[in-house]
C-alpha atoms as a PDB file:
ATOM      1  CA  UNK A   1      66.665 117.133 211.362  1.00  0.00           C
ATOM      2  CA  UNK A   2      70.141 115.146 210.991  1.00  0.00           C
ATOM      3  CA  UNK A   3      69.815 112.327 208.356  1.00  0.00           C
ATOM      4  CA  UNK A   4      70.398 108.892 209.690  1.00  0.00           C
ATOM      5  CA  UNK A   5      73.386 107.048 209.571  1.00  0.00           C
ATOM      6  CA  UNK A   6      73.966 104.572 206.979  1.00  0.00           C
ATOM      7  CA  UNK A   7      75.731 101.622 207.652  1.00  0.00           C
ATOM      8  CA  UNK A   8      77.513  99.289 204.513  1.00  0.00           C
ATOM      9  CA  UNK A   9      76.078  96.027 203.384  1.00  0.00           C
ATOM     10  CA  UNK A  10      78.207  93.961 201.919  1.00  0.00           C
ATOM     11  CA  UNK A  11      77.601  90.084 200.892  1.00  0.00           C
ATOM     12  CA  UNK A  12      80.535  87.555 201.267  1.00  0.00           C
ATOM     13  CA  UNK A  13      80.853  84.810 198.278  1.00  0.00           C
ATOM     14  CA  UNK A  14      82.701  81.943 198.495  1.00  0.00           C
ATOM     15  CA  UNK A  15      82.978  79.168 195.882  1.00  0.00           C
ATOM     16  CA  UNK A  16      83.740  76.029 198.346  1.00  0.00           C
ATOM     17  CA  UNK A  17      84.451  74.151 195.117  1.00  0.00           C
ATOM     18  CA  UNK A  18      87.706  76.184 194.615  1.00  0.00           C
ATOM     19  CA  UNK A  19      86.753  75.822 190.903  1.00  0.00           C
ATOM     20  CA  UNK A  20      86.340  72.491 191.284  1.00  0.00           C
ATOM     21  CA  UNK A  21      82.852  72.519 190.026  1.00  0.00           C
ATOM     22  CA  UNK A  22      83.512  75.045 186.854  1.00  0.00           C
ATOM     23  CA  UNK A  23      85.625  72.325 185.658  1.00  0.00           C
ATOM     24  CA  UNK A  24      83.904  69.092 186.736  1.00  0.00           C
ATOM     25  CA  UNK A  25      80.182  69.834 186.557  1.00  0.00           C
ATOM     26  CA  UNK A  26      79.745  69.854 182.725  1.00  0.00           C
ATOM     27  CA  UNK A  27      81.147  66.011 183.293  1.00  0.00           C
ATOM     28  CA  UNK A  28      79.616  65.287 186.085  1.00  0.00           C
ATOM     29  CA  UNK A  29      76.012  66.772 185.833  1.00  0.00           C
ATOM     30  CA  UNK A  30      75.464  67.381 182.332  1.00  0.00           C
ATOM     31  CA  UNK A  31      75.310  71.383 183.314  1.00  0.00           C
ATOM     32  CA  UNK A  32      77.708  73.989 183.727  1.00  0.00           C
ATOM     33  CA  UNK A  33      78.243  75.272 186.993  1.00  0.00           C
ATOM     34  CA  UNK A  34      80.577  78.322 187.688  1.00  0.00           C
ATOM     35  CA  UNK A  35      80.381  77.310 191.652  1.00  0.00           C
ATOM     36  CA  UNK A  36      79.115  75.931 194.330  1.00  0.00           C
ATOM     37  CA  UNK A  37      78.504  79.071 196.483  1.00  0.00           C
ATOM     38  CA  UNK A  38      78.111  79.970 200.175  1.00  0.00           C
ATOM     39  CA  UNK A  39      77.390  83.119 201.489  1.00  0.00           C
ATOM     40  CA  UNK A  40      77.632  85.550 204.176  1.00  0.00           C
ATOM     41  CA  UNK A  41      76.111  89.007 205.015  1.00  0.00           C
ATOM     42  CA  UNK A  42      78.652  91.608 206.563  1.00  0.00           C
ATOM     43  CA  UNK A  43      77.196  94.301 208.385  1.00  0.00           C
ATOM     44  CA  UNK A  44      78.735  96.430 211.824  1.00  0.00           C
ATOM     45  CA  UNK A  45      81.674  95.173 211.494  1.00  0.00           C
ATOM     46  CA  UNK A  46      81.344  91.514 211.659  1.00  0.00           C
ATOM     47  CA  UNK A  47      80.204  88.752 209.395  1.00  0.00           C
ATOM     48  CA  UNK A  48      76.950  86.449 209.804  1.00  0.00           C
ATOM     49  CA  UNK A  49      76.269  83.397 208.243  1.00  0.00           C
ATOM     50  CA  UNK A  50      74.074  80.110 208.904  1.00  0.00           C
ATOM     51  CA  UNK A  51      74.518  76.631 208.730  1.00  0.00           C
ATOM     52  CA  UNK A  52      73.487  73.396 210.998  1.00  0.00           C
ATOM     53  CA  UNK A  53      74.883  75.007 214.144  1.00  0.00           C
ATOM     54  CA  UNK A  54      72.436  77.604 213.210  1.00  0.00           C
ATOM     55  CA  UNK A  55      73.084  81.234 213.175  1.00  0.00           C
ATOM     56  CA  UNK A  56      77.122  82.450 213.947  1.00  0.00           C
ATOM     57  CA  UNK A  57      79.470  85.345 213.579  1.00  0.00           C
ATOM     58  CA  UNK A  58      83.046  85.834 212.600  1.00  0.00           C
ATOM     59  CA  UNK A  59      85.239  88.788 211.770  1.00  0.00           C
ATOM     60  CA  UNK A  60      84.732  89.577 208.247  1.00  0.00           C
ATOM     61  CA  UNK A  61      87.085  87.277 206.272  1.00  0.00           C
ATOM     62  CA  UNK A  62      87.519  84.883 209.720  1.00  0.00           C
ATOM     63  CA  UNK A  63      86.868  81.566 208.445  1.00  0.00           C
ATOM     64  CA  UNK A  64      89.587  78.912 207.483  1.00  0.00           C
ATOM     65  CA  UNK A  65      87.910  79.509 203.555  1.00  0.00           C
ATOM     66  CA  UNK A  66      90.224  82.515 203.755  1.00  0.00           C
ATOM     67  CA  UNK A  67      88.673  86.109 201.858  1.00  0.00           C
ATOM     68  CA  UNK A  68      85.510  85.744 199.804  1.00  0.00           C
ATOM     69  CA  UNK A  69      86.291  84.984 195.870  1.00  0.00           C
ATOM     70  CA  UNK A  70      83.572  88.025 195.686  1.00  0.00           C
ATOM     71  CA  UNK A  71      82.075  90.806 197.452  1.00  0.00           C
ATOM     72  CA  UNK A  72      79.097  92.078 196.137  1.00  0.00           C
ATOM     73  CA  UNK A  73      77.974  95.825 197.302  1.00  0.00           C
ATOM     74  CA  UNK A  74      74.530  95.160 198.605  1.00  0.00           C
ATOM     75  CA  UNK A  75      73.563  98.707 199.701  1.00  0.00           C
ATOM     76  CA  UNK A  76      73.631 100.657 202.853  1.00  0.00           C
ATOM     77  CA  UNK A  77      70.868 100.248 205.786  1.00  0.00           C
ATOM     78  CA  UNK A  78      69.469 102.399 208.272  1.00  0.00           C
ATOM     79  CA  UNK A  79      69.426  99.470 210.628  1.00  0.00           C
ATOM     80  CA  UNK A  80      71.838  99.531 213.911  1.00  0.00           C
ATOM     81  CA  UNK A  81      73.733  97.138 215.513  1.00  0.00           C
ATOM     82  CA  UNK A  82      71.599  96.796 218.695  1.00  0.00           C
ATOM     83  CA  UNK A  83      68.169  96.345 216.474  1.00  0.00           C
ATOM     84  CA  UNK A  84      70.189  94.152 214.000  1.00  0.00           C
ATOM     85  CA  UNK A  85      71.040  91.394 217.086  1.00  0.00           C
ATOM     86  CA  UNK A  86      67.522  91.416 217.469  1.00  0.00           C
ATOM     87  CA  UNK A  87      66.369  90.922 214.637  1.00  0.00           C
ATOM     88  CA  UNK A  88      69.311  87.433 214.512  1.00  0.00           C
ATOM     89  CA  UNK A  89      68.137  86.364 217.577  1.00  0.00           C
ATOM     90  CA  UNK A  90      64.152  86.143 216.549  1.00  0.00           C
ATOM     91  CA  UNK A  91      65.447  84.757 213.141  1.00  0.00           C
ATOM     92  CA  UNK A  92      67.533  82.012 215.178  1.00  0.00           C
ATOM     93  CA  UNK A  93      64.713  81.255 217.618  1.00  0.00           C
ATOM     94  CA  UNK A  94      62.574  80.617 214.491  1.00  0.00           C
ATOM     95  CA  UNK A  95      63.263  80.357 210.720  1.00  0.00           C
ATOM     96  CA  UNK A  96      66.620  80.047 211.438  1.00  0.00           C
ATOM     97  CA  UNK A  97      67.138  77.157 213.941  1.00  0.00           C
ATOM     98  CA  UNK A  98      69.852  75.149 213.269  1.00  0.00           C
ATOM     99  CA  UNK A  99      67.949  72.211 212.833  1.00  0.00           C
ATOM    100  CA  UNK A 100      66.105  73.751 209.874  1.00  0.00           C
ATOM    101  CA  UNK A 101      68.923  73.566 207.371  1.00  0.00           C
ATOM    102  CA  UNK A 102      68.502  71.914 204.482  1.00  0.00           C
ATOM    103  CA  UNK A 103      71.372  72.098 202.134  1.00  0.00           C
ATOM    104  CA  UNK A 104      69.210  72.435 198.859  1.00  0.00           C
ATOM    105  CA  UNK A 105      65.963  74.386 200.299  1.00  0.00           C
ATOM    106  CA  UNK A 106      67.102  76.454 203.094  1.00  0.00           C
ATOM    107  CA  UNK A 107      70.770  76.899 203.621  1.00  0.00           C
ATOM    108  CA  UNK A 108      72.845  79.764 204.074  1.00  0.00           C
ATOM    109  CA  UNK A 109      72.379  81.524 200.828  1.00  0.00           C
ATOM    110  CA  UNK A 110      68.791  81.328 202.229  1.00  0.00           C
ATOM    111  CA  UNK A 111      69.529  82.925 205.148  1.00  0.00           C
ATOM    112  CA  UNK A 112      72.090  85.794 202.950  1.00  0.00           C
ATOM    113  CA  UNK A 113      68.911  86.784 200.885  1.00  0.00           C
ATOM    114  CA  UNK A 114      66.290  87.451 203.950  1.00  0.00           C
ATOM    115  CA  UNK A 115      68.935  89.182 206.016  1.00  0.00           C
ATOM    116  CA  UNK A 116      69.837  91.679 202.835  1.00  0.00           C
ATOM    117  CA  UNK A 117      66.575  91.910 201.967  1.00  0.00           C
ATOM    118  CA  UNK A 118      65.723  93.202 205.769  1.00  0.00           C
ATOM    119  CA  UNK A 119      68.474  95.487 206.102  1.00  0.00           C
ATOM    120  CA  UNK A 120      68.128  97.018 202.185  1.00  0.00           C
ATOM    121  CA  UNK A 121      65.208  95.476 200.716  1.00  0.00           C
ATOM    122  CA  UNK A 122      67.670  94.051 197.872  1.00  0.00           C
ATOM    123  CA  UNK A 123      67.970  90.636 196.959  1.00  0.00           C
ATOM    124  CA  UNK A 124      70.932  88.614 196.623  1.00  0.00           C
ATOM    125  CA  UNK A 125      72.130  87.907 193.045  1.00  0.00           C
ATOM    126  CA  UNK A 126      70.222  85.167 191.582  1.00  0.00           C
ATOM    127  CA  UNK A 127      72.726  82.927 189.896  1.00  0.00           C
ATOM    128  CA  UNK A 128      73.251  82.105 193.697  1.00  0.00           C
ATOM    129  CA  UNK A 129      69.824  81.754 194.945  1.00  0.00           C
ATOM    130  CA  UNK A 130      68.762  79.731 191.594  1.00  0.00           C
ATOM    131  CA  UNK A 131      71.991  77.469 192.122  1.00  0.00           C
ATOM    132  CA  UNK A 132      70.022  74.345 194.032  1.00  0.00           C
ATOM    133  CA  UNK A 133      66.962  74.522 191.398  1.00  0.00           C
ATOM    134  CA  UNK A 134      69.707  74.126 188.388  1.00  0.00           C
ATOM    135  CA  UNK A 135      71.047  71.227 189.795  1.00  0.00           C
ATOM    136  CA  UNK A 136      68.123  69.368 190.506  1.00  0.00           C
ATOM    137  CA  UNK A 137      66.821  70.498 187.396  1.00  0.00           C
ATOM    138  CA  UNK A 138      69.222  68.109 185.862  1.00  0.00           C
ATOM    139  CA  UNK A 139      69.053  64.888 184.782  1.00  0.00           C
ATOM    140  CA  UNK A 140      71.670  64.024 187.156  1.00  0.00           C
ATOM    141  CA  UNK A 141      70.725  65.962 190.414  1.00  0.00           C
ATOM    142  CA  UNK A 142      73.093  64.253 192.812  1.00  0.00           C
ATOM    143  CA  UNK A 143      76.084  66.574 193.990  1.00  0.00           C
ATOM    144  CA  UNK A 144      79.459  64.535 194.534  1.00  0.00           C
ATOM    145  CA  UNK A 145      79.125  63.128 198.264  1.00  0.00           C
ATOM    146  CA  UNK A 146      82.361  64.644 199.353  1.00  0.00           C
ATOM    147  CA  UNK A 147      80.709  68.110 198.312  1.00  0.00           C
ATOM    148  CA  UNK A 148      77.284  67.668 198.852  1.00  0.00           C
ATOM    149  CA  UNK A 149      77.619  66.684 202.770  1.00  0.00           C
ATOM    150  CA  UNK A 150      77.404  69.887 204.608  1.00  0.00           C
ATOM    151  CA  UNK A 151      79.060  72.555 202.770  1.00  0.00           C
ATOM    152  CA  UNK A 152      77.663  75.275 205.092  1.00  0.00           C
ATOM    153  CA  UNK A 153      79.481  73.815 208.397  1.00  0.00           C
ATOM    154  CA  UNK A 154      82.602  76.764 207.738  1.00  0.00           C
ATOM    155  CA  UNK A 155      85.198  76.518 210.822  1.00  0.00           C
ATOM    156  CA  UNK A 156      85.685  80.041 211.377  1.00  0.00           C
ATOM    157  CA  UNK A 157      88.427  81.334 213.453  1.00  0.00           C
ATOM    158  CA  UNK A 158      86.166  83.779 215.870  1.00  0.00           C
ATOM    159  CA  UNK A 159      83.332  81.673 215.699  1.00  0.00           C
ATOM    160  CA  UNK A 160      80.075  82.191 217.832  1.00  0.00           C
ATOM    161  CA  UNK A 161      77.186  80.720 217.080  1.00  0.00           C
ATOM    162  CA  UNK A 162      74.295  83.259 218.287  1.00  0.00           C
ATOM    163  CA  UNK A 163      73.035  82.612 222.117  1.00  0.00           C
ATOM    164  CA  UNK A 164      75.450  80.300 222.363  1.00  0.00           C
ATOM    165  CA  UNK A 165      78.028  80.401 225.456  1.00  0.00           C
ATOM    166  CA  UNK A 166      80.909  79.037 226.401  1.00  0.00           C
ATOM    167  CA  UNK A 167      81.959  75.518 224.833  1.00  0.00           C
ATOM    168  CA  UNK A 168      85.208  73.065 226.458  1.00  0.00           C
ATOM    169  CA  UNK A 169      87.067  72.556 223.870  1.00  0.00           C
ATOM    170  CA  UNK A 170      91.025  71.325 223.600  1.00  0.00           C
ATOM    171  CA  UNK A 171      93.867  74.575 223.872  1.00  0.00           C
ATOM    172  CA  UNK A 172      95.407  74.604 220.946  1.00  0.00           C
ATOM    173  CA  UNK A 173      94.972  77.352 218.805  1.00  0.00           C
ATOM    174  CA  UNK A 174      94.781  80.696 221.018  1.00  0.00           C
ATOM    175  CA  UNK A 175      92.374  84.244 219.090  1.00  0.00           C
ATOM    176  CA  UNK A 176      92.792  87.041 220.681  1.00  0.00           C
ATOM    177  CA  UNK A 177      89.762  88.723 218.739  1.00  0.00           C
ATOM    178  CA  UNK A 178      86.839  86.986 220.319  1.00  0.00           C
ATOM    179  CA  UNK A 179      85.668  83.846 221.154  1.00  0.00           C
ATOM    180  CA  UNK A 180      85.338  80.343 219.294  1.00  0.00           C
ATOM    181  CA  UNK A 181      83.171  77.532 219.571  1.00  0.00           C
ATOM    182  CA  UNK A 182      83.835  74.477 217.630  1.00  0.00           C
ATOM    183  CA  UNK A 183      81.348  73.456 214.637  1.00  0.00           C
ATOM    184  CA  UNK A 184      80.535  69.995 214.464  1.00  0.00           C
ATOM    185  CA  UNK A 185      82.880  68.271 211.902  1.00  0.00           C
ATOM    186  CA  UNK A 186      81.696  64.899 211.418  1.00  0.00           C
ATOM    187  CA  UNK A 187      80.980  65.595 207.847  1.00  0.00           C
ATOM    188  CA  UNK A 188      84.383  67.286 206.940  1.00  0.00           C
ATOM    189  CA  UNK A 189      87.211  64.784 207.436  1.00  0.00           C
ATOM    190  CA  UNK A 190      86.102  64.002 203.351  1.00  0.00           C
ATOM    191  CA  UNK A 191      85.811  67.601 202.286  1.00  0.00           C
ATOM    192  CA  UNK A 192      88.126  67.862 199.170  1.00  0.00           C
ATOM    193  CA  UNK A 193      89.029  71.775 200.978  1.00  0.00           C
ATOM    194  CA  UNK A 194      92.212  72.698 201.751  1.00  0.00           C
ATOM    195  CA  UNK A 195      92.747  72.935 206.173  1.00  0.00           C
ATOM    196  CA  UNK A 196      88.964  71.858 206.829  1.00  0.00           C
ATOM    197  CA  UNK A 197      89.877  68.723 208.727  1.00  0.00           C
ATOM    198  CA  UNK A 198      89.138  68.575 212.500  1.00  0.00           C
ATOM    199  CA  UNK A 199      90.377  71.511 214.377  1.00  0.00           C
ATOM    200  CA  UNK A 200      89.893  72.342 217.843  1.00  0.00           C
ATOM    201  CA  UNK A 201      89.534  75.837 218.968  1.00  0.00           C
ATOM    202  CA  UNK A 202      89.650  77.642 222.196  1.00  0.00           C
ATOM    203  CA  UNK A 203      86.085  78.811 224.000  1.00  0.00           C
ATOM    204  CA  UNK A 204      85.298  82.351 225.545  1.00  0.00           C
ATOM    205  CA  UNK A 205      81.859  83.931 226.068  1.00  0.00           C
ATOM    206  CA  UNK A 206      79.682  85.104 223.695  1.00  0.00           C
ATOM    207  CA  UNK A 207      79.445  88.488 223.173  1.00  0.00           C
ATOM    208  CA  UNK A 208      75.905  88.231 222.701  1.00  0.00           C
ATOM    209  CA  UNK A 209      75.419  87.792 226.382  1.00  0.00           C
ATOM    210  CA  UNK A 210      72.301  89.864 225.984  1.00  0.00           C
ATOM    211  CA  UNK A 211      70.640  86.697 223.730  1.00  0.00           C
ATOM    212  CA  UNK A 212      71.768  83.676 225.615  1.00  0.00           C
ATOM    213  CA  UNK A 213      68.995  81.651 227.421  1.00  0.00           C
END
């Protein structure tokens, strides 16, 4: 009997601070914080994250945060691509909706932890997971506005959100590796992050034709 193939796990951290919050947080909530994190999962090939739009997918590395400040080795899974897309599209028709997101409670480092867990049965490290319940454990729980607004909301270059199709959206700036639909960005204009103002992208199918309504 052949042995099954394995397919790398890998999880995606970003610190949308840009060390930002290292610096400021003993000031500003009493606590240090080494960053405010958001996370992806990376598995066949591409990389899946969640956020108010709900569920999407980029090439690994393919949003305008630029590559992860960490990768962490999660494992290897037995899971394959087609039963993986399954296994989105049930989490985005339920748990995952976009209008479920709740930056402190369920947000994408939410979403990191489940999807690892299902594909390795390992969790995600916990100074991420723990990161909301430190901060409101404070005595000053309120995040700076311009970070706190909707840090998930990552303009990706290659962005689809899952069972989405086609969007109109203005020609400007032309990927050749897949398709992009446009996150909303009414929370960004004020995000102190370098190139996350308003950016319009260009629209092409989803390749998760399979999953669209």
């Amino acid at each position: 009997m052949e042995p099954p193939n394995l397919y790398p796990v890998k999880l995606y951290v970003y610190d949308l601070s840009k060390g930002l919050a290292r610096r400021l947080s003993p000031i500003m909530l009493g606590k240090q914080l080494e960053g405010i994190w958001h996370t992806s999962i990376v598995v066949h090939k591409d990389e899946f994250f969640f956020g108010s739009g709900g569920i999407s997918s980029c090439p690994p590395g393919g949003t305008l945060l630029g590559p992860p400040d960490t990768v962490v080795d999660v494992g290897s899974t037995e899971v394959t691509e087609e039963i993986f897309l399954e296994y989105l599209s049930s989490l985005g028709e339920s748990l995952f909706r976009g209008e479920a997101y709740n930056l402190f409670e369920h947000n994408c480092n939410t979403f990191s932890n489940e999807v690892a867990q299902f594909l390795t049965g390992r969790k995600i490290p916990s100074y991420i997971t723990d990161l909301p319940s430190e901060v409101l454990s404070t005595a000053q729980a309120a995040l700076p506005a311009k970070v706190s607004s909707a840090p998930d909301e990552v303009p990706v270059l290659g962005r689809y959100p899952v069972g989405h199709h086609s969007t109109v959206i203005p020609e400007r700036i032309q990927t050749p590796q897949r398709h992009v639909i446009s996150p909303p960005f009414s929370d960004w204009t004020n995000l102190p992050l370098p190139t996350l103002g308003q950016c319009p992208f260009v629209a092409s199918d989803s390749v998760f034709p399979e999953l669209g309504s």
